[in-house]
C-alpha atoms as a PDB file:
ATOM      1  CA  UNK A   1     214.704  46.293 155.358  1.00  0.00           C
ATOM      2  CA  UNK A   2     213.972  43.510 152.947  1.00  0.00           C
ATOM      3  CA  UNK A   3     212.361  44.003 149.542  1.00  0.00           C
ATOM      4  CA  UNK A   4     209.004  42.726 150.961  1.00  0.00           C
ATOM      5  CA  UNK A   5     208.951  45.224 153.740  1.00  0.00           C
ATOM      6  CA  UNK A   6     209.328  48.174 151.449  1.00  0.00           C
ATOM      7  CA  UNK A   7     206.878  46.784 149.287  1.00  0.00           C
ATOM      8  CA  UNK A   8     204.242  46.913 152.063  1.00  0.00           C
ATOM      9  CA  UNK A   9     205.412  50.478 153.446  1.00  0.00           C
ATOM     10  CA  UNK A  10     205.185  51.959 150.161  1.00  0.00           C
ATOM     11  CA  UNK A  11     201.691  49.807 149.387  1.00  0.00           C
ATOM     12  CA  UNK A  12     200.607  51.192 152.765  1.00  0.00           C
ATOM     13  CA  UNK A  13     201.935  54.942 151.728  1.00  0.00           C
ATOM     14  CA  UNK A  14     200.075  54.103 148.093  1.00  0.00           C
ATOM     15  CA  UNK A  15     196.626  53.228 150.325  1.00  0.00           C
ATOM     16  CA  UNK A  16     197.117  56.492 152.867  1.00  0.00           C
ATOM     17  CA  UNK A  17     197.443  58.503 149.807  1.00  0.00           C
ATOM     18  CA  UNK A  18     194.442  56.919 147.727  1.00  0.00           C
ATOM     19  CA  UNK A  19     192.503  57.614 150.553  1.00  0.00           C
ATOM     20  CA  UNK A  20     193.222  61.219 151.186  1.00  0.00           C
ATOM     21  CA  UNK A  21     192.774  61.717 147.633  1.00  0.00           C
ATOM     22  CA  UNK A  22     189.466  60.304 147.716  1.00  0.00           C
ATOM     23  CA  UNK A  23     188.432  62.115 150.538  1.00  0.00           C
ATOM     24  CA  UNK A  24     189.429  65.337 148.960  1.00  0.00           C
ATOM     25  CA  UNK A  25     187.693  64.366 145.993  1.00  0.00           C
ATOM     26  CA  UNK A  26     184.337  63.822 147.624  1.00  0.00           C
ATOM     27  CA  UNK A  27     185.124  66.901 149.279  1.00  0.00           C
ATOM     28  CA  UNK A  28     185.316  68.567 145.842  1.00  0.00           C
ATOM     29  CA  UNK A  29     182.129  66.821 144.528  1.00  0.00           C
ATOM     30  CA  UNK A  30     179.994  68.124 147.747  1.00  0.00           C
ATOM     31  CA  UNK A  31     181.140  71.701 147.398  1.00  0.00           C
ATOM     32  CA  UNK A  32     180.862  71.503 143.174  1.00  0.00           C
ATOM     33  CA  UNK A  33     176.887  69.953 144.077  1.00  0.00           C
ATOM     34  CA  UNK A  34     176.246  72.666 146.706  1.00  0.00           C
ATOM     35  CA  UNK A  35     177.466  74.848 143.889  1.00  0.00           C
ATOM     36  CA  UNK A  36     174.864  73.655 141.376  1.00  0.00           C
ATOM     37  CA  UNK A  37     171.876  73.456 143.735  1.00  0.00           C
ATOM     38  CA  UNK A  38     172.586  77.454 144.394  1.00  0.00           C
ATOM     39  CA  UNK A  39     172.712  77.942 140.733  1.00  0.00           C
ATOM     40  CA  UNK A  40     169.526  75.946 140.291  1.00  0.00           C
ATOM     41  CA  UNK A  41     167.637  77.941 143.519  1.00  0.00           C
ATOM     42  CA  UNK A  42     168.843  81.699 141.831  1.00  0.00           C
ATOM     43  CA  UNK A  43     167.839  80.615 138.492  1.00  0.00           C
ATOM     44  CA  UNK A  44     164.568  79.441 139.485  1.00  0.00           C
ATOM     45  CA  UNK A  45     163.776  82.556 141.393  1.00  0.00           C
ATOM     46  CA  UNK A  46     165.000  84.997 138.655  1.00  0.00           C
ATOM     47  CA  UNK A  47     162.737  82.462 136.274  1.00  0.00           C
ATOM     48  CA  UNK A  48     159.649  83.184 138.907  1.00  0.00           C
ATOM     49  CA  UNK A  49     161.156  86.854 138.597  1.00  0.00           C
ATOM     50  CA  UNK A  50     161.112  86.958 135.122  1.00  0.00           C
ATOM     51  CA  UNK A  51     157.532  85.556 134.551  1.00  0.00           C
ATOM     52  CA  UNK A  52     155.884  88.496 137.036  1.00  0.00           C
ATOM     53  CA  UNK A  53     157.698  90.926 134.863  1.00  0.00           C
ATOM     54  CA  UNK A  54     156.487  89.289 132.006  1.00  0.00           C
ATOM     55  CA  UNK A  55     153.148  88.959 133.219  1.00  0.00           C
ATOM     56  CA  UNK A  56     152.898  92.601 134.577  1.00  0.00           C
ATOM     57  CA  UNK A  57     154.169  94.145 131.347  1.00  0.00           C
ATOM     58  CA  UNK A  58     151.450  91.676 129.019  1.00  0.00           C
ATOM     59  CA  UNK A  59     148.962  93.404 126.275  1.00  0.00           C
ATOM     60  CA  UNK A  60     146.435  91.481 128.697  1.00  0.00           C
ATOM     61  CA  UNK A  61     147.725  92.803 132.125  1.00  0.00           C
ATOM     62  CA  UNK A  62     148.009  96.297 130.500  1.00  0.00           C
ATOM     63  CA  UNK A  63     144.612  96.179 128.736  1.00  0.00           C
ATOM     64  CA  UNK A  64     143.108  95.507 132.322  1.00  0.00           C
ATOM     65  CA  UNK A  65     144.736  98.107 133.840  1.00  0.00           C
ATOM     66  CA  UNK A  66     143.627 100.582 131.557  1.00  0.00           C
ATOM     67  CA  UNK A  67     139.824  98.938 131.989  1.00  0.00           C
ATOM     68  CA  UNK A  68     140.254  99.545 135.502  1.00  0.00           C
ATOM     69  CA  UNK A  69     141.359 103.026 135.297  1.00  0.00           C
ATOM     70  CA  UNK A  70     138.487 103.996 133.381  1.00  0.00           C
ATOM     71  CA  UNK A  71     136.611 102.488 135.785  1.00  0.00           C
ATOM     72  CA  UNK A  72     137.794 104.313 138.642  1.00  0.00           C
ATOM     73  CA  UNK A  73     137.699 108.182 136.323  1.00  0.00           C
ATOM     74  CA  UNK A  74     133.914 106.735 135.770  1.00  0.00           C
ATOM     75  CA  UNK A  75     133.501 106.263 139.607  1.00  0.00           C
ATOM     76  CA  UNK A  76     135.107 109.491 140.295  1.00  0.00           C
ATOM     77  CA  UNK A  77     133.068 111.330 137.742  1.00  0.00           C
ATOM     78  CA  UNK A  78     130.136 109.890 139.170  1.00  0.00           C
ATOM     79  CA  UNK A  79     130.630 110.891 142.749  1.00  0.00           C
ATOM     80  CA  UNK A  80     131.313 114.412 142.007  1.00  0.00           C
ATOM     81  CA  UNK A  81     127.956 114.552 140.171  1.00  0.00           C
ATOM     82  CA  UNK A  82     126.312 113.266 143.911  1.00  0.00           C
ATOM     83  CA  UNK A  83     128.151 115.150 145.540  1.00  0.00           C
ATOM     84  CA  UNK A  84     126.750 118.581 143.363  1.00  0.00           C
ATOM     85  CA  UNK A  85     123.373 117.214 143.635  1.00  0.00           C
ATOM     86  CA  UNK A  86     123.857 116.552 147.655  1.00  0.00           C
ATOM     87  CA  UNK A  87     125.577 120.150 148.208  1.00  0.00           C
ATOM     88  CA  UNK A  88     122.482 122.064 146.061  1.00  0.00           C
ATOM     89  CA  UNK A  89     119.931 119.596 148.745  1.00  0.00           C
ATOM     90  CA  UNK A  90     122.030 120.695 151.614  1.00  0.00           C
ATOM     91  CA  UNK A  91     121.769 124.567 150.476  1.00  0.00           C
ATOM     92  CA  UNK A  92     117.772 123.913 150.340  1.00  0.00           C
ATOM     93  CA  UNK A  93     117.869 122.819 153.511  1.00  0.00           C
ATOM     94  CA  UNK A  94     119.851 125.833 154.738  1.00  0.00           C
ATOM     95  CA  UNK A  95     117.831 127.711 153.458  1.00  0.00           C
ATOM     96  CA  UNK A  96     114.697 126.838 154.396  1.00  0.00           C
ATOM     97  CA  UNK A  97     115.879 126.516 158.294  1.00  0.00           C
ATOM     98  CA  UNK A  98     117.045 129.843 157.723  1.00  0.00           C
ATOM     99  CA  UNK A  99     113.707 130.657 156.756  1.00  0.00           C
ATOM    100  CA  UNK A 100     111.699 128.855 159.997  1.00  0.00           C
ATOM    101  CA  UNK A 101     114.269 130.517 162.376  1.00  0.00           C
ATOM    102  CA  UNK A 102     114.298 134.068 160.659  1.00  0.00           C
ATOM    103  CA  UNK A 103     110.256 134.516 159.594  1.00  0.00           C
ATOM    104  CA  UNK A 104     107.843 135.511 162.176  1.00  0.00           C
ATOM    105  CA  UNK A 105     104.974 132.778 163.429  1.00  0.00           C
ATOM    106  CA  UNK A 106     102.025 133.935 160.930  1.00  0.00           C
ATOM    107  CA  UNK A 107      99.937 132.060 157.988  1.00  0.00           C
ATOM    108  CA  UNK A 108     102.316 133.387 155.456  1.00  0.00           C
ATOM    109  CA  UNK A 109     105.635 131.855 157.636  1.00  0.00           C
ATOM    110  CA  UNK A 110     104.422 128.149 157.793  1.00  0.00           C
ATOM    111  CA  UNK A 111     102.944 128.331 154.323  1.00  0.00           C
ATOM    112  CA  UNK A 112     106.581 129.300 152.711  1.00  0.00           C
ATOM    113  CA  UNK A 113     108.283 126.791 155.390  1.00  0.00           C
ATOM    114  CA  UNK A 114     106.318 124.062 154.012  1.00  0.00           C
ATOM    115  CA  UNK A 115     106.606 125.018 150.620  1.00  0.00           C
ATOM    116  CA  UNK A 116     110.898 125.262 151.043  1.00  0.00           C
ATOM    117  CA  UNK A 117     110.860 122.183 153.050  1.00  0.00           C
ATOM    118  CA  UNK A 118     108.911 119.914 151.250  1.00  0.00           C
ATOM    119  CA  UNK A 119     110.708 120.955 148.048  1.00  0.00           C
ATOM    120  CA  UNK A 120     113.685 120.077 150.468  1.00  0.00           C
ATOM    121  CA  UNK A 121     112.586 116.941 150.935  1.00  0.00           C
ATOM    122  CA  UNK A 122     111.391 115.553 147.585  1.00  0.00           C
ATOM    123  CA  UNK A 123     114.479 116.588 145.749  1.00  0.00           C
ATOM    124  CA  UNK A 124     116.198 114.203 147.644  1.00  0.00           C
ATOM    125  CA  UNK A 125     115.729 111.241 146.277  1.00  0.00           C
ATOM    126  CA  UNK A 126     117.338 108.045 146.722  1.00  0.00           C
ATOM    127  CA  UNK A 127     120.950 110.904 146.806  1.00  0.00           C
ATOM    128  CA  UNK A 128     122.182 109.928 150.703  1.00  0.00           C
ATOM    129  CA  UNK A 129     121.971 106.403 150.129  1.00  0.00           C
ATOM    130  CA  UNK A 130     123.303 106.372 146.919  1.00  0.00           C
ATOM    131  CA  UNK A 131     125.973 108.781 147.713  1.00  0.00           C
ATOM    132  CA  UNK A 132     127.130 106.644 150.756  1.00  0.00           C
ATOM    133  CA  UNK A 133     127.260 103.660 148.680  1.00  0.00           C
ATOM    134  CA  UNK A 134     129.041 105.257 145.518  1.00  0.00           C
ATOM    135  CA  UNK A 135     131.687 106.699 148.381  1.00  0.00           C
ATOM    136  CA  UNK A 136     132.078 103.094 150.170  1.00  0.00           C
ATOM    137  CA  UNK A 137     132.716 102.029 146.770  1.00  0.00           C
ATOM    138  CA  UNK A 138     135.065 104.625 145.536  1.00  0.00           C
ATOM    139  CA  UNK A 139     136.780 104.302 148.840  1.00  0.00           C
ATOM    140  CA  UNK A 140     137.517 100.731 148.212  1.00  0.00           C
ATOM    141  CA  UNK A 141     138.527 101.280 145.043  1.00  0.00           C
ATOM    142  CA  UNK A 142     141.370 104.070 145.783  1.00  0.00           C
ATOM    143  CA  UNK A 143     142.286 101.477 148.726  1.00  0.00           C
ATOM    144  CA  UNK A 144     142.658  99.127 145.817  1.00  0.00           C
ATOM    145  CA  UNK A 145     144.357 101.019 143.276  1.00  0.00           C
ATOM    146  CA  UNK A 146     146.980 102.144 146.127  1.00  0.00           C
ATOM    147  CA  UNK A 147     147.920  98.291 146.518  1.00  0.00           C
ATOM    148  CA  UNK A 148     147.664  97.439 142.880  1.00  0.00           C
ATOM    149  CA  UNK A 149     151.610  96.940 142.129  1.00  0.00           C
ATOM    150  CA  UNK A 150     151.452  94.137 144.976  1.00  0.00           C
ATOM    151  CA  UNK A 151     148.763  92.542 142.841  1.00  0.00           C
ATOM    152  CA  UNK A 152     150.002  93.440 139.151  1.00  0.00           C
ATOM    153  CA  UNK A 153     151.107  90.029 138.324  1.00  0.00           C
ATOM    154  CA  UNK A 154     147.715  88.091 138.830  1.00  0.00           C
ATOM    155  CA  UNK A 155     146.060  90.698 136.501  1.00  0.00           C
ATOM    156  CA  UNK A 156     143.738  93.773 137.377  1.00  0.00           C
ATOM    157  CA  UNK A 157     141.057  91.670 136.739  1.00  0.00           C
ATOM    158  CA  UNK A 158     141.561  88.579 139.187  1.00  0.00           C
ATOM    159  CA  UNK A 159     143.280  91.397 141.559  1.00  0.00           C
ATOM    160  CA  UNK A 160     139.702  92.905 141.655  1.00  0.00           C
ATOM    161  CA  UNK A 161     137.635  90.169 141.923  1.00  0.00           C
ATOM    162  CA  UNK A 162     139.617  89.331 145.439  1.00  0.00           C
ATOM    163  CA  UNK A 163     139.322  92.699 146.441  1.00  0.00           C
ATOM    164  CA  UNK A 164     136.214  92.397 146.212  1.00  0.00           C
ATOM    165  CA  UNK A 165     135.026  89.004 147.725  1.00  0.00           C
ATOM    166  CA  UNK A 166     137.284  90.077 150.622  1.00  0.00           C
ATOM    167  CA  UNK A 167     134.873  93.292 150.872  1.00  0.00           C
ATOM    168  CA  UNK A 168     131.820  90.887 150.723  1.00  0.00           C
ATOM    169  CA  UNK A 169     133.327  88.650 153.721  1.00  0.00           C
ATOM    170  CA  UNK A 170     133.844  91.556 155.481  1.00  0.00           C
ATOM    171  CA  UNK A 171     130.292  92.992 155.235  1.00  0.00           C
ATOM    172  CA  UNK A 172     128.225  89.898 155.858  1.00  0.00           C
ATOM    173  CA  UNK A 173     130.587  89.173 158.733  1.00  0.00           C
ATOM    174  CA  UNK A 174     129.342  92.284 160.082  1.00  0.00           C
ATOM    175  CA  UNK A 175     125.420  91.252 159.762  1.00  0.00           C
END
């Protein structure tokens, strides 16, 4: 083998191993990329983490929580106070069946069924309606406070306020 001919072979072996080398190095700089674009895609989702937990555990988030639990003790104090008034109206009403079923058919009978009936009837009120509505509401609200920690990082506030159009849609979609 002359000198040129080993030359050449061990240019050619030089080349061969230049070229593995840069293939392994590209290899290396794909997998040491893929590496960093992981890192980037966990750190921006314990960033997005971090800011719901931050938001959730505000003065503001808190301080609208609170609002909205004395809201709902409000609501709740509010319905048991219909619901007293509707359960003395129903026991007038009892009684005053009671009364037509029980009395015999004279003067005396229809004059003390009116009397029990109409005093039935005017303590009512605007109390079934009302009640309803305060219970619909009440209702929505419990359903509301059940799926509050799916909502806690908007706020209690904007939480509520889609609650509630959603209850809106709902009801004139029912018209």
């Amino acid at each position: 083998m002359t000198p040129m001919e080993r030359i050449e072979g061990e240019l050619n072996e030089a080349h061969k191993r230049i070229a593995e080398l840069e293939y392994l190095l590209a290899r290396q700089a794909k997998a040491a990329q893929q590496g960093m674009d992981a890192v980037k895609s966990v750190a921006s989702y314990e960033l997005k983490q971090a800011k719901r937990l931050r938001a959730e555990c505000s003065p503001e988030a808190l301080e609208s929580e609170r609002a909205a639990n004395a809201r709902l003790t409000e609501l709740v104090t509010q319905l048991e106070q219909e619901r007293d008034a509707l359960a003395v109206y129903v026991e007038r009403l009892r009684n005053a069946c009671q009364m037509a079923f029980q009395t015999p058919l004279d003067e005396h009978y229809s004059k003390g069924v009116n009397v029990a009936l109409h005093h039935a009837i005017e303590s009512t009120g605007e109390n079934n309606l009302a009640r309803r509505d305060l219970i619909k509401q009440a209702e929505a609200l419990e359903e509301f406070a059940e799926g509050l920690p799916k909502f806690g990082h908007m706020g209690v506030e904007k939480a509520l306020l889609i609650k509630s159009r959603a209850l809106r849609r709902q009801a004139e979609a029912q018209q």
